[in-house]
N, C-alpha and C. Protein backbone atom coordinates (compact mmCIF):
# COMPACT_ATOMS: atom_id res chain seq x y z
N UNK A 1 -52.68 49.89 17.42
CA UNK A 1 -52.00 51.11 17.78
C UNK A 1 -50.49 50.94 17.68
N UNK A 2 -49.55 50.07 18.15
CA UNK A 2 -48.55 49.45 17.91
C UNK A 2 -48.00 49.72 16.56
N UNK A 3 -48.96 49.40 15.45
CA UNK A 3 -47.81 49.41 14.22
C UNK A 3 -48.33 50.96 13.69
N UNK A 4 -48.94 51.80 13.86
CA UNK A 4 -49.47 53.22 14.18
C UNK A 4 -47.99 53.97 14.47
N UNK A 5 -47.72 53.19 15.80
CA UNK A 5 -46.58 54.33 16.08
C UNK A 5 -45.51 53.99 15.98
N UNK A 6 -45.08 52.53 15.44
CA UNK A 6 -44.25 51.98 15.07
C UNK A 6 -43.76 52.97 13.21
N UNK A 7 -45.37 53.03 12.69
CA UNK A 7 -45.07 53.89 11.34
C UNK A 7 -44.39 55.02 11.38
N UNK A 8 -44.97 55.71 12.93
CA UNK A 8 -44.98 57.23 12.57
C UNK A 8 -43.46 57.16 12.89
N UNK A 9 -42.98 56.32 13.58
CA UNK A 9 -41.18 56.12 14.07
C UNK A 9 -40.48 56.04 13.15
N UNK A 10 -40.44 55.36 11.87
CA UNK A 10 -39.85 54.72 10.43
C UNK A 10 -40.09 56.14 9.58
N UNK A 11 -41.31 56.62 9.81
CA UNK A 11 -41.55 57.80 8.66
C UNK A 11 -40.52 58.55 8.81
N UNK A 12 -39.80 59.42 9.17
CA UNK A 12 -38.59 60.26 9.29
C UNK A 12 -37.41 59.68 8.38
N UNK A 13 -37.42 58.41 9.11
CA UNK A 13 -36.11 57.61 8.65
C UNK A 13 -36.16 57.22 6.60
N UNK A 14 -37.67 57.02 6.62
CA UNK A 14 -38.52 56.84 4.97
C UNK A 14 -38.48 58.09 4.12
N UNK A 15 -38.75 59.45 5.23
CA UNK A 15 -38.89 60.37 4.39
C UNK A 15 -37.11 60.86 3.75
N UNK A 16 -36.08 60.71 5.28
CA UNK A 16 -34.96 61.11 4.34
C UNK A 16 -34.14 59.80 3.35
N UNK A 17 -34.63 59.26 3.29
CA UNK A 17 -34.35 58.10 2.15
C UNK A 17 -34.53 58.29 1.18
N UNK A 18 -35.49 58.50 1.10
CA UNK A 18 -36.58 58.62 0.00
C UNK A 18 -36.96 59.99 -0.66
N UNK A 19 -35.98 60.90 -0.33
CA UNK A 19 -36.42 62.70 -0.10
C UNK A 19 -35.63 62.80 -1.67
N UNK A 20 -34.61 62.62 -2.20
CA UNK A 20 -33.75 62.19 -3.91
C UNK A 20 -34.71 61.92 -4.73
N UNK A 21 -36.00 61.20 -4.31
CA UNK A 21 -36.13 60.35 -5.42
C UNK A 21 -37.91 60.71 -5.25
N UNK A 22 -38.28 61.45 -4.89
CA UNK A 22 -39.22 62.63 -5.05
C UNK A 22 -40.60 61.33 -4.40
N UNK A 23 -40.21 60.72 -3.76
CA UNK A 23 -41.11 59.71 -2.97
C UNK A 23 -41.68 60.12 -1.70
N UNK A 24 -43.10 60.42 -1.74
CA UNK A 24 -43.84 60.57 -0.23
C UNK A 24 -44.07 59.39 0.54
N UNK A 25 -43.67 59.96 1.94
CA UNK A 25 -44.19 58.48 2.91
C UNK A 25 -45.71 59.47 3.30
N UNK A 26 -46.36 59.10 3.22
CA UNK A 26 -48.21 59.97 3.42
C UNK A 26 -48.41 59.52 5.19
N UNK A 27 -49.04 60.35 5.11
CA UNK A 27 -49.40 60.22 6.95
C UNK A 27 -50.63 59.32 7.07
N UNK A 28 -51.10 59.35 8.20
CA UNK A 28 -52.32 58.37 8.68
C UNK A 28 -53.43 59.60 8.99
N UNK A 29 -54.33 59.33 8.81
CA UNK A 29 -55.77 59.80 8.66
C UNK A 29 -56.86 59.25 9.59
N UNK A 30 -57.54 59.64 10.04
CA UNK A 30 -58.19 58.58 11.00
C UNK A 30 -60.12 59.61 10.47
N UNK A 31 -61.09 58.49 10.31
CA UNK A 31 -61.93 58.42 9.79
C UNK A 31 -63.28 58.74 10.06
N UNK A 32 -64.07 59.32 10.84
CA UNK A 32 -64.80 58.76 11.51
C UNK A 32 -66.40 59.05 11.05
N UNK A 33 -67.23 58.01 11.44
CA UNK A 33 -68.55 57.48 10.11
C UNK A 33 -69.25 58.64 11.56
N UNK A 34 -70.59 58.14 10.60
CA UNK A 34 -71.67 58.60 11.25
C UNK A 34 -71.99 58.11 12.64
N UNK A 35 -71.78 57.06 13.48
CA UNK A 35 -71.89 56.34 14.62
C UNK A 35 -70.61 56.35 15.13
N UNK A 36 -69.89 56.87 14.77
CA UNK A 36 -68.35 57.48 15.51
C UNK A 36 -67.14 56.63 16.01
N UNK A 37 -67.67 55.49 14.50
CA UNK A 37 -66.44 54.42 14.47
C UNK A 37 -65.15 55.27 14.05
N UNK A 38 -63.90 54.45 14.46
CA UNK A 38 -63.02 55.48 13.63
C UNK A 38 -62.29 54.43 12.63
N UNK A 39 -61.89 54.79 11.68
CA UNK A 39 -61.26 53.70 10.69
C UNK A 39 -59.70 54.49 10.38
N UNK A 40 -58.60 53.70 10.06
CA UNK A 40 -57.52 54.31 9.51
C UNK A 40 -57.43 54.56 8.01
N UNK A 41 -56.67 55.32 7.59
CA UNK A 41 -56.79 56.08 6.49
C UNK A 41 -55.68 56.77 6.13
N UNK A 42 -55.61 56.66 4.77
CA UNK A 42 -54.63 58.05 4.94
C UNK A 42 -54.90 58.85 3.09
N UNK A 43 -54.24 60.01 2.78
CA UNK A 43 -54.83 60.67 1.84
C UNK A 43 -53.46 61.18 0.78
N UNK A 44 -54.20 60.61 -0.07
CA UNK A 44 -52.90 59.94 -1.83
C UNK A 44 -53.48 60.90 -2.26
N UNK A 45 -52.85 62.34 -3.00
CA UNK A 45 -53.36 62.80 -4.16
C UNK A 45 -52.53 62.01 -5.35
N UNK A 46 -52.82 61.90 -6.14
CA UNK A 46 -52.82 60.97 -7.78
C UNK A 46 -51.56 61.96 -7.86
N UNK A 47 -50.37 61.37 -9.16
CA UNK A 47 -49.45 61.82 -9.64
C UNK A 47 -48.58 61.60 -8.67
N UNK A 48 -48.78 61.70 -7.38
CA UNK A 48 -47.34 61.15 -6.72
C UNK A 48 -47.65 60.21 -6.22
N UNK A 49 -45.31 59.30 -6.45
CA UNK A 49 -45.71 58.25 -5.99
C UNK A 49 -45.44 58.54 -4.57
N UNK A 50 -46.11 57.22 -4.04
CA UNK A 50 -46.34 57.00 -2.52
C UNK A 50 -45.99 56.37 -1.53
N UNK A 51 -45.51 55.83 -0.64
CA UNK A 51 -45.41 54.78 0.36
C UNK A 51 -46.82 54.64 1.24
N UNK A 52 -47.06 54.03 1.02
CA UNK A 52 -49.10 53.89 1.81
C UNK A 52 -48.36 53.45 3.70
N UNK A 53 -48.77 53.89 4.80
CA UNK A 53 -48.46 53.21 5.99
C UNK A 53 -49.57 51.96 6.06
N UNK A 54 -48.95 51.01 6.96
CA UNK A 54 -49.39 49.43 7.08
C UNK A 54 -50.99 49.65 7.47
N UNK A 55 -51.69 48.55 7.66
CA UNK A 55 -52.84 48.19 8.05
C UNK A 55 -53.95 49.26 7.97
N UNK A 56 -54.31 49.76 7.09
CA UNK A 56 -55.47 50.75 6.56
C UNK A 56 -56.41 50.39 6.20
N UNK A 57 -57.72 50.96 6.41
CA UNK A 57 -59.12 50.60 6.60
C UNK A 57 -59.33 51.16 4.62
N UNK A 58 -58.91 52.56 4.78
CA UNK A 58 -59.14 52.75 3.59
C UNK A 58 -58.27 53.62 3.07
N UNK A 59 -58.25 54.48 1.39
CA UNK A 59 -57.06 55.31 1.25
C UNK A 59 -58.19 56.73 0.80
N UNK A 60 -58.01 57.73 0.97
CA UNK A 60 -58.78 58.71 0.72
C UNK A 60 -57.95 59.13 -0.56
N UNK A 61 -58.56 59.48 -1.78
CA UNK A 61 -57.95 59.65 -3.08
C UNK A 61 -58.15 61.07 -3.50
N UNK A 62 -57.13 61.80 -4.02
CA UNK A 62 -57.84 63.43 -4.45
C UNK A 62 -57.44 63.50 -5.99
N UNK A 63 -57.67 62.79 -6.59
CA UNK A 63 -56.77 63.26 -8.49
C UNK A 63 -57.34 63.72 -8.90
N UNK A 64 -56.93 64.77 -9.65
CA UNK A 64 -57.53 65.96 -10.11
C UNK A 64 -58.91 66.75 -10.30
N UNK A 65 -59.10 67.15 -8.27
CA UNK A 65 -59.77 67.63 -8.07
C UNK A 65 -61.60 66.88 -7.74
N UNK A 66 -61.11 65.62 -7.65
CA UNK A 66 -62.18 64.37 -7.30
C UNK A 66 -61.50 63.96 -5.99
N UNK A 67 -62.87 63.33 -5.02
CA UNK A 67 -62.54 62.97 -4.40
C UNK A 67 -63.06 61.79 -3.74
N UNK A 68 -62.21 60.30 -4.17
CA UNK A 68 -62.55 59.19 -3.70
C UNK A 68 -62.35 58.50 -2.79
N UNK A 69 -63.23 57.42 -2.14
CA UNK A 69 -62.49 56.78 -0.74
C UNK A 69 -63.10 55.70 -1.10
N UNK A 70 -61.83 54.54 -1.37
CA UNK A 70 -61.77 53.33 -1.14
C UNK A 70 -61.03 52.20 -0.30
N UNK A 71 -61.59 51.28 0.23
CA UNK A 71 -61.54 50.52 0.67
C UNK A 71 -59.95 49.94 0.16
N UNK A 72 -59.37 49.79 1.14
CA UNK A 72 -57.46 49.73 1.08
C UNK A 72 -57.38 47.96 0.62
N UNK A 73 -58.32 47.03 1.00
CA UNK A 73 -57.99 45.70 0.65
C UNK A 73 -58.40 45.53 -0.85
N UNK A 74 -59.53 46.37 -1.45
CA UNK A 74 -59.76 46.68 -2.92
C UNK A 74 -58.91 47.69 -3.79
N UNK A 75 -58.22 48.47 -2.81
CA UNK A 75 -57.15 49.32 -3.75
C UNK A 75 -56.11 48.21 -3.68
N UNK A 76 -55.68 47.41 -3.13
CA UNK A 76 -54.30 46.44 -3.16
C UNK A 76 -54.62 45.21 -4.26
N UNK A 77 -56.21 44.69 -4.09
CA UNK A 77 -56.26 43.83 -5.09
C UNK A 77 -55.85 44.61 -6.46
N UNK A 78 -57.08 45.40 -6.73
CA UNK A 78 -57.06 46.23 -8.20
C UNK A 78 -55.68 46.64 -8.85
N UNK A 79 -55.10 47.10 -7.59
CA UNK A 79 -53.41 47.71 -8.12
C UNK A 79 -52.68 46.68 -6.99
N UNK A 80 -52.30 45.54 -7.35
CA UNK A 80 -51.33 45.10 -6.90
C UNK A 80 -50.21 44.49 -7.38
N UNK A 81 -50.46 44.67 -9.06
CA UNK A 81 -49.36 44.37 -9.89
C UNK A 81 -48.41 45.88 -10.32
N UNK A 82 -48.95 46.76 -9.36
CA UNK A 82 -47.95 48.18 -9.64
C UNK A 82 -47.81 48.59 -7.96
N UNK A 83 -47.91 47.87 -6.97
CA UNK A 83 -47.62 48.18 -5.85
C UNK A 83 -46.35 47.17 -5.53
N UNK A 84 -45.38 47.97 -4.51
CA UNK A 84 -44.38 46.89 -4.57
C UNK A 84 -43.85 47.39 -3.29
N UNK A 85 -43.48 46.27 -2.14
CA UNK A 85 -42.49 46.06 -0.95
C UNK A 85 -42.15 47.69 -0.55
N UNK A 86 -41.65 47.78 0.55
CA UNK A 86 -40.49 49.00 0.68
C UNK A 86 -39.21 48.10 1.39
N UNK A 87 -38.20 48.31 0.83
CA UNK A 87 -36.94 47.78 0.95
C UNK A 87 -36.76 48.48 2.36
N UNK A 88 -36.60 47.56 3.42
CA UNK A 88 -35.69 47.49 4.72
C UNK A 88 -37.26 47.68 5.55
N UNK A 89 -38.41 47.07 5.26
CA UNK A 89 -40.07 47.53 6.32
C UNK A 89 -40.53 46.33 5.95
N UNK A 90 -40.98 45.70 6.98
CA UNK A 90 -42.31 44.87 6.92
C UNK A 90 -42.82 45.26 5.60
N UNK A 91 -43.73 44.12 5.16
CA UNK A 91 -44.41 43.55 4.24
C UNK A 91 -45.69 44.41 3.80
N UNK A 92 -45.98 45.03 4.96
CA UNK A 92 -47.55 45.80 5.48
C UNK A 92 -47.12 46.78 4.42
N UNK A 93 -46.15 47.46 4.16
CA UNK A 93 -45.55 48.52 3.90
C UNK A 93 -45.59 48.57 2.13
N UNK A 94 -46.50 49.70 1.76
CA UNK A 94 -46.58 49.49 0.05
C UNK A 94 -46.39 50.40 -0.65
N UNK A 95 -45.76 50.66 -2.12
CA UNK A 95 -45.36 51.50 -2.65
C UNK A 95 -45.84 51.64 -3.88
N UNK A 96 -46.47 52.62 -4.91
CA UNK A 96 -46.51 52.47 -5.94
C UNK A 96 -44.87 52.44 -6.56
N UNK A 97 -44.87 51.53 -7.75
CA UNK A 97 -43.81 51.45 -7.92
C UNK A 97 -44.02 52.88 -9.17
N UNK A 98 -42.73 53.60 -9.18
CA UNK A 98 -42.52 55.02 -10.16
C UNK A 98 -42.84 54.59 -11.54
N UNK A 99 -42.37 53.90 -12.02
CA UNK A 99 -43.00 53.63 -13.36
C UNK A 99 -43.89 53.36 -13.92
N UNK A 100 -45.06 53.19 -13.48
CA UNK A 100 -46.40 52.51 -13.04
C UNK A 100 -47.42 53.39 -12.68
N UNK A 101 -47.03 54.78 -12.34
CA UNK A 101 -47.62 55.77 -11.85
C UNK A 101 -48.58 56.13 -12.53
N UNK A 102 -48.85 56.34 -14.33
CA UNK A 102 -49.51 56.89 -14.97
C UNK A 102 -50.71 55.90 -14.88
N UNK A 103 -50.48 54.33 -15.00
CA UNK A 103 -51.50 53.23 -15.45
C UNK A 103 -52.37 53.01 -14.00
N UNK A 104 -51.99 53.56 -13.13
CA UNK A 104 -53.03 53.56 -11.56
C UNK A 104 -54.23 54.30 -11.98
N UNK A 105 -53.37 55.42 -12.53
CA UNK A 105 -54.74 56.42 -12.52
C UNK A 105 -56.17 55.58 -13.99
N UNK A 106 -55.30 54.92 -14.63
CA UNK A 106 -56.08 54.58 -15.51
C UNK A 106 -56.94 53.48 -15.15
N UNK A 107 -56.33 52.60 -13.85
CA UNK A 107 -57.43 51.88 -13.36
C UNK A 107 -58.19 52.08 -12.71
N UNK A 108 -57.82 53.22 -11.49
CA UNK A 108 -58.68 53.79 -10.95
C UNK A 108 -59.79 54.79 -11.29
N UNK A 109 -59.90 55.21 -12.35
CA UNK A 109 -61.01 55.57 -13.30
C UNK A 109 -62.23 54.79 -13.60
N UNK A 110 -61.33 53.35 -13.76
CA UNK A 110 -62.26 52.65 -14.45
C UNK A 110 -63.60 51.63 -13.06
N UNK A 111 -62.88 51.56 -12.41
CA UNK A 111 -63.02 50.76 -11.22
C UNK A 111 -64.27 51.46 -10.33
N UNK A 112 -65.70 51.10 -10.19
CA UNK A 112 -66.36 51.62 -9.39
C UNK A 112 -66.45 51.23 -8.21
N UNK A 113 -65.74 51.64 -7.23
CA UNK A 113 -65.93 50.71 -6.06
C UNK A 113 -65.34 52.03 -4.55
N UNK A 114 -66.15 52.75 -4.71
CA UNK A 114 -65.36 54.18 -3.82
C UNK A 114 -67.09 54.31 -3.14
N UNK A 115 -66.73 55.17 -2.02
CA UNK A 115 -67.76 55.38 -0.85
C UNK A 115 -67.81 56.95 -0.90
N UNK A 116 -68.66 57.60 -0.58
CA UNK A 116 -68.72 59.03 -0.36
C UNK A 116 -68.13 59.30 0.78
N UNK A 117 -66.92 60.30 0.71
CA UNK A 117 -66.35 60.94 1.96
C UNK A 117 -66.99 61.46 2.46
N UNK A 118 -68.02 62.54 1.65
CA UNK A 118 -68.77 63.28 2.94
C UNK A 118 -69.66 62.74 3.99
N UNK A 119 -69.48 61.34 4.10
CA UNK A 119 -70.32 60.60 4.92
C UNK A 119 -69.15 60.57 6.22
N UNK A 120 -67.85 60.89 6.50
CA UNK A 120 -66.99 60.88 7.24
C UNK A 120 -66.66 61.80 7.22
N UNK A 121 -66.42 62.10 8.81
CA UNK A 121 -65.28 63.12 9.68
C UNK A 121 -63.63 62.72 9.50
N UNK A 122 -62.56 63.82 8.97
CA UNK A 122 -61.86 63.05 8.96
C UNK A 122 -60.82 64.12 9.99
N UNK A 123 -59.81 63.35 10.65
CA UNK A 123 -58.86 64.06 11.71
C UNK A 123 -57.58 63.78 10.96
N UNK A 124 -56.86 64.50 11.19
CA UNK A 124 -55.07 63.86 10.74
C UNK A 124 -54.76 63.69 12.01
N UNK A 125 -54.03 62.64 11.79
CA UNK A 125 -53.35 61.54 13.22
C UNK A 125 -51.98 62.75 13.41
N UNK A 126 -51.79 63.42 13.15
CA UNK A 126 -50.84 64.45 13.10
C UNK A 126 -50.97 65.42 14.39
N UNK A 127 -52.65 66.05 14.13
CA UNK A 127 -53.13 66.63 14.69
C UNK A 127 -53.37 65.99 16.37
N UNK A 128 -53.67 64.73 16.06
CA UNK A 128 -54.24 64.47 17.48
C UNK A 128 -52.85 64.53 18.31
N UNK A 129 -51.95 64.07 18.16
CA UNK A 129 -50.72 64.14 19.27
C UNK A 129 -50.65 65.76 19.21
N UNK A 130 -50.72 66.15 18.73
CA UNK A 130 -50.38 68.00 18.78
C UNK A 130 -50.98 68.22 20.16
């Protein structure tokens, strides 16, 4: 929970940084299965780049009009030669890098390794402090 609200504290400070250069910091998502585990999450539509927040269970994917959910330690292997640092954040903290943007989608095409969402409830962590 700690680095949760430690994110949501930095996001403001990420989003006007980063607001020039057409970069989303994406929110947290929270997950929950059929037995009412909850997992963290958060939700990338394709074409933009991103700042992912730290320690995620998984990333919920929407590119064009699909919708995948994979496992965040298999999206970092697969793409981790186009994910890169965020300058002045912990390590946890990942970015597609902008130039790199088009060849994600081309791996993530290829790559079978996604779970059915409709097997999860999903909440925005947004919502719950509301």
């Amino acid at each position: 929970l700690t680095y949760v609200l430690y994110y949501e504290g930095k996001k403001e400070e990420l989003e006007i940084h980063y607001k020039d250069e057409d970069i989303n910091v994406l929110d947290y998502l929270i997950l929950r299965d059929s037995n009412n585990k909850a997992y963290l999450s958060c939700e990338y539509i394709f074409d933009l780049v991103a700042i992912f927040p730290p320690n995620l269970d998984y990333i919920y994917i929407k590119p064009k009009g699909v919708k995948i959910l994979v496992k965040y330690e298999e999206f970092k292997k697969e793409l981790s030669r186009f994910l890169t640092n965020v300058a002045g954040c912990p390590d946890t903290y990942k970015m597609i890098e902008p130039l790199k943007l088009n060849k994600v989608w081309k791996v993530l095409k290829k790559v079978k390794w996604h779970e059915e969402i409709d097997n999860y409830n999903i909440v925005y962590y947004k919502d719950l402090i509301d």
